[in-house]
Protein backbone atom coordinates (compact mmCIF):
# COMPACT_ATOMS: atom_id res chain seq x y z
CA UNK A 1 100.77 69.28 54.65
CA UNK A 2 103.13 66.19 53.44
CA UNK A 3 105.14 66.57 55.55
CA UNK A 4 102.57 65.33 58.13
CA UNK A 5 103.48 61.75 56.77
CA UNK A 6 107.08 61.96 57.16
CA UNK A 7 109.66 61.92 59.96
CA UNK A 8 113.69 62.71 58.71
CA UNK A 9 114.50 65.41 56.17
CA UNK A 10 117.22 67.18 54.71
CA UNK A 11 117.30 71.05 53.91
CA UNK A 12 120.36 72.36 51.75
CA UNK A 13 120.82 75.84 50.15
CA UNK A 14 122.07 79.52 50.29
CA UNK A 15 122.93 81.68 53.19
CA UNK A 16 123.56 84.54 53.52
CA UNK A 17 125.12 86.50 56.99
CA UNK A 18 126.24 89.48 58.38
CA UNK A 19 127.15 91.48 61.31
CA UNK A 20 124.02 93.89 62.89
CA UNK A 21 125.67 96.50 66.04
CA UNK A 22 123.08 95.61 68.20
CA UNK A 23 120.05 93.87 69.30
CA UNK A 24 118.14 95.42 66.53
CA UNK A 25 118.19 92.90 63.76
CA UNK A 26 117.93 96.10 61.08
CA UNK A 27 120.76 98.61 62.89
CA UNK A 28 124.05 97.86 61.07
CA UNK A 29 123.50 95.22 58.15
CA UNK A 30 126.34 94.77 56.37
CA UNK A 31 126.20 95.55 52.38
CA UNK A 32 126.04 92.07 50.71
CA UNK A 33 129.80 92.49 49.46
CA UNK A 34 130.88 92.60 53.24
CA UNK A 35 128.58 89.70 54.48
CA UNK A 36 129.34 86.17 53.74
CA UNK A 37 127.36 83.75 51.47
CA UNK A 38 127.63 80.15 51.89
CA UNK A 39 125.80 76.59 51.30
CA UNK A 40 124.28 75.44 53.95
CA UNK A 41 123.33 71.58 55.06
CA UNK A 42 120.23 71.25 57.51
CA UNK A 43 119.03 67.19 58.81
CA UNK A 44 115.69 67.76 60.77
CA UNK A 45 113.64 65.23 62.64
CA UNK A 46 109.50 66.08 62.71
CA UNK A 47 107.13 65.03 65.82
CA UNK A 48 103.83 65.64 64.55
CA UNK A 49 101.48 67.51 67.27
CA UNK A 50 98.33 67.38 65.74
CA UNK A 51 97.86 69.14 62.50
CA UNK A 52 101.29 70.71 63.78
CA UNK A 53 104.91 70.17 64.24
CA UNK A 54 107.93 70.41 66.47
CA UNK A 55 111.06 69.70 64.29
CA UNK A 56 114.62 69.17 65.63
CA UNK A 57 117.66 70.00 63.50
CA UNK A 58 121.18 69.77 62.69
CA UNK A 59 122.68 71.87 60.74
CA UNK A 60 126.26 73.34 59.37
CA UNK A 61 126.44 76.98 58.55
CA UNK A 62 129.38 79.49 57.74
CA UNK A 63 128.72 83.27 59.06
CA UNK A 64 131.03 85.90 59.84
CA UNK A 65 131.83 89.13 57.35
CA UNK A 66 134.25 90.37 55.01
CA UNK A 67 135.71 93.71 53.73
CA UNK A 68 138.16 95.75 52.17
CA UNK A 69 140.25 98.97 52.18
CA UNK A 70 142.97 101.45 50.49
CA UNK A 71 145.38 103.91 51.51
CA UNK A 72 146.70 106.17 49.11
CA UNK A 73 149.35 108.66 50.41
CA UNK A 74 152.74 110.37 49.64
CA UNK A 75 153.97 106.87 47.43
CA UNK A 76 152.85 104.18 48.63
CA UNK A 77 149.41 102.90 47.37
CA UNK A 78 147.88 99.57 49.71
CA UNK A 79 145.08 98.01 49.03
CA UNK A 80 143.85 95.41 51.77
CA UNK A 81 141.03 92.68 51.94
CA UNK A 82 140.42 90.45 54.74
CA UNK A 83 137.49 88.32 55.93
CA UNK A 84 136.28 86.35 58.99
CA UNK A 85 134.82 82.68 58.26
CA UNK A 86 133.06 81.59 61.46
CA UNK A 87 132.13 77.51 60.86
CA UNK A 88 128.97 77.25 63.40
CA UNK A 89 127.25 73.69 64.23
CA UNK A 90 123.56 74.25 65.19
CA UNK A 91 120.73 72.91 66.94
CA UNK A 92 117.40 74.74 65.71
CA UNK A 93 114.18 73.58 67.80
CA UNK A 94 111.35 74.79 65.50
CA UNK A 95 107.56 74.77 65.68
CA UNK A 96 105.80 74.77 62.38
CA UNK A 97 102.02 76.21 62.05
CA UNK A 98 100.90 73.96 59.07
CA UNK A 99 98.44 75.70 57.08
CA UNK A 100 96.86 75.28 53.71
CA UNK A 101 99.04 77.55 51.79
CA UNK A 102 102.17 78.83 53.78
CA UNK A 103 102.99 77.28 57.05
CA UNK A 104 104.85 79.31 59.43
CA UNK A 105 107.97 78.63 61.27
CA UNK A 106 109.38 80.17 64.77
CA UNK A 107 111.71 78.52 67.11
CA UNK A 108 115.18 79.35 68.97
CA UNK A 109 118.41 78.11 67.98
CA UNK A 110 121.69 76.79 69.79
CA UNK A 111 125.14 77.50 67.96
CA UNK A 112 129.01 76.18 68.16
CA UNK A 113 131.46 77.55 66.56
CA UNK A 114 133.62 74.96 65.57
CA UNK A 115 136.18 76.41 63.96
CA UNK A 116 136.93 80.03 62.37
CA UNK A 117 140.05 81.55 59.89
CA UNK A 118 140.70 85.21 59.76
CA UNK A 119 141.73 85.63 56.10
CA UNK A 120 144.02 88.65 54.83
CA UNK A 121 145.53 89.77 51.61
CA UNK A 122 147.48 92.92 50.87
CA UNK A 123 148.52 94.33 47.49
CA UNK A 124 150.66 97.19 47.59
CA UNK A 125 153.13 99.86 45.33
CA UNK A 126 155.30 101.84 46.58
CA UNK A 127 156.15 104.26 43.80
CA UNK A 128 160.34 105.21 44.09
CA UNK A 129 162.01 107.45 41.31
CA UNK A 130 159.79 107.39 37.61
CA UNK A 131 161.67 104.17 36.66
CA UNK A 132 161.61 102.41 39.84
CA UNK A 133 158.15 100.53 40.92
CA UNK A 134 158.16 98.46 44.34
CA UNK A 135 155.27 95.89 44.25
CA UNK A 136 154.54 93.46 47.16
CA UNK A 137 151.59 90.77 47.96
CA UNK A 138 150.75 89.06 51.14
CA UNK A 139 148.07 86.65 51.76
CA UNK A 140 147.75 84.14 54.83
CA UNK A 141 145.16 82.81 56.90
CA UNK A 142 144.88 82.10 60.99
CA UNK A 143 142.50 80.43 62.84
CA UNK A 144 142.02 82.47 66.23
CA UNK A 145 138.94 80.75 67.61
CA UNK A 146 140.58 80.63 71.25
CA UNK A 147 141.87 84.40 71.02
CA UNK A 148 138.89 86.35 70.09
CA UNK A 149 135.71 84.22 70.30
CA UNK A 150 133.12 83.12 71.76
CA UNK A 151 132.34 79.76 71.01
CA UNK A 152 128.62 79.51 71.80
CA UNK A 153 125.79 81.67 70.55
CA UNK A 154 121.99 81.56 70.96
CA UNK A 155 119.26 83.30 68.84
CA UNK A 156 115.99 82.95 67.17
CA UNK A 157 114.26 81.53 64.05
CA UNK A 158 111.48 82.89 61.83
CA UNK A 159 109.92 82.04 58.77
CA UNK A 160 108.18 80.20 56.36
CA UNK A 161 107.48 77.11 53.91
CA UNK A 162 105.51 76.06 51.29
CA UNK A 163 105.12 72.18 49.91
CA UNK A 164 106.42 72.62 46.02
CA UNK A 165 105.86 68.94 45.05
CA UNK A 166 104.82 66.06 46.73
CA UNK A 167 107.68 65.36 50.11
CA UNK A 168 109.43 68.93 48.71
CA UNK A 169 109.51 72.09 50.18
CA UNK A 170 111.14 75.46 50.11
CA UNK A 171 111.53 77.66 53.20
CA UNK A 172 113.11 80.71 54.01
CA UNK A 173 114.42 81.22 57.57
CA UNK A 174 115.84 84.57 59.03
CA UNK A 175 118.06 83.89 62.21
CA UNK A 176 119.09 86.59 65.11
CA UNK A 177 121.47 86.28 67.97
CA UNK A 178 121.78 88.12 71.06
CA UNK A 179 125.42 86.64 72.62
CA UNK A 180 127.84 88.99 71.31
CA UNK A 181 130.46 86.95 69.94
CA UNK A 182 133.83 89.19 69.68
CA UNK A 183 136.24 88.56 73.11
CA UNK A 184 137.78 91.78 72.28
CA UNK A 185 134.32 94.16 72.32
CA UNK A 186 135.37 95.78 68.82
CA UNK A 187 132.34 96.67 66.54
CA UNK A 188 133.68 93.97 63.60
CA UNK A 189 132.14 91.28 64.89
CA UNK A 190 129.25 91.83 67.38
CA UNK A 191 125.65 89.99 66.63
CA UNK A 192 125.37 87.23 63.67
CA UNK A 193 122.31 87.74 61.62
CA UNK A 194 121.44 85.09 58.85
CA UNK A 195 118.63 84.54 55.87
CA UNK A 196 118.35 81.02 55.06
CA UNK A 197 116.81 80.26 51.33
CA UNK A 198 116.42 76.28 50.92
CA UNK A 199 115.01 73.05 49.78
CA UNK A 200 113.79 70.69 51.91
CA UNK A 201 113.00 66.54 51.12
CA UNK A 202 111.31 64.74 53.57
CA UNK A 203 112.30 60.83 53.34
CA UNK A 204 109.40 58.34 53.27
């Protein structure tokens, strides 16, 4: 394991996260065109414990979900996307099982939400006599972290890595909460759930 020899690293890569309506990490997942996909940024420090590891991390993460919808009736056609950005700092504590092939991660991890923008956009038509056509768009964005959230959230952290080249590696996390996040109890936001796909570089 090379990473045995090192102490600070940095992790950067894809995530992606949705909503799940319970405990149940599998009851509820969003389709990937309502979940959110972001880069994420990860800064880890490693205490080797024998052929081990306890790692303590940093890292920035956007969650939160996404969708759209239309209503067609009588004249009026409206078509109508919005989407919740949740911007989480987090503090993963990690224990790594180093083994010759695949090492194995599991851990818990502390979130903030640090800021969050509710994001909406409406198209409509509303259809008048054959030679008359009313068309309207709206779009505008409002950050209502102190209306509807929570701002801390706690969960757990799975996976695995595997040393690539040399001080490189690439790991893929999965993260679950359990603090249900929405103020307001309504099933659009109730328990994050995240899969983590990155690359690692441990610093000499």
């Amino acid at each position: 394991m090379w990473s045995q020899n090192y102490h600070l690293s940095i992790k950067t890569g894809f995530s992606h996260s949705t909503q799940a309506a319970n405990i149940s990490p599998v009851a509820h997942i969003r389709p990937i065109e309502k979940s959110i996909q972001s880069v994420f940024i990860n800064i880890q420090y490693t205490f080797p414990i024998k052929k081990n590891e306890l790692n303590v991390g940093l890292q920035l993460i956007e969650k939160g979900y996404r969708t759209e919808y239309d209503i067609n009736e009588n004249n009026l056609f409206e078509h109508t996307d919005y989407q919740n950005s949740l911007s989480y700092i987090e503090l993963p504590i990690n224990y790594l099982w180093v083994r010759k092939k695949i090492n194995f991660i599991t851990g818990v991890i502390f979130s903030y939400m640090y800021d969050c923008n509710y994001r909406i956009k409406q198209t409509g038509i509303n259809y008048g006599n054959p030679n008359i056509i009313f068309a309207t768009n709206f779009s505008d964005t409002y950050n209502i972290k102190n209306v509807r959230y929570n701002d801390l959230d706690f969960g757990v952290n799975m996976g695995f890595s595997k040393v690539i080249y040399e001080n490189i590696e690439l790991e893929l996390t999965a993260q679950k909460h359990f603090i249900r996040i929405d103020k307001l109890r309504q099933r659009d936001l109730i328990y994050n759930t995240s899969l983590l796909l990155g690359i690692r570089y441990y610093f000499l």
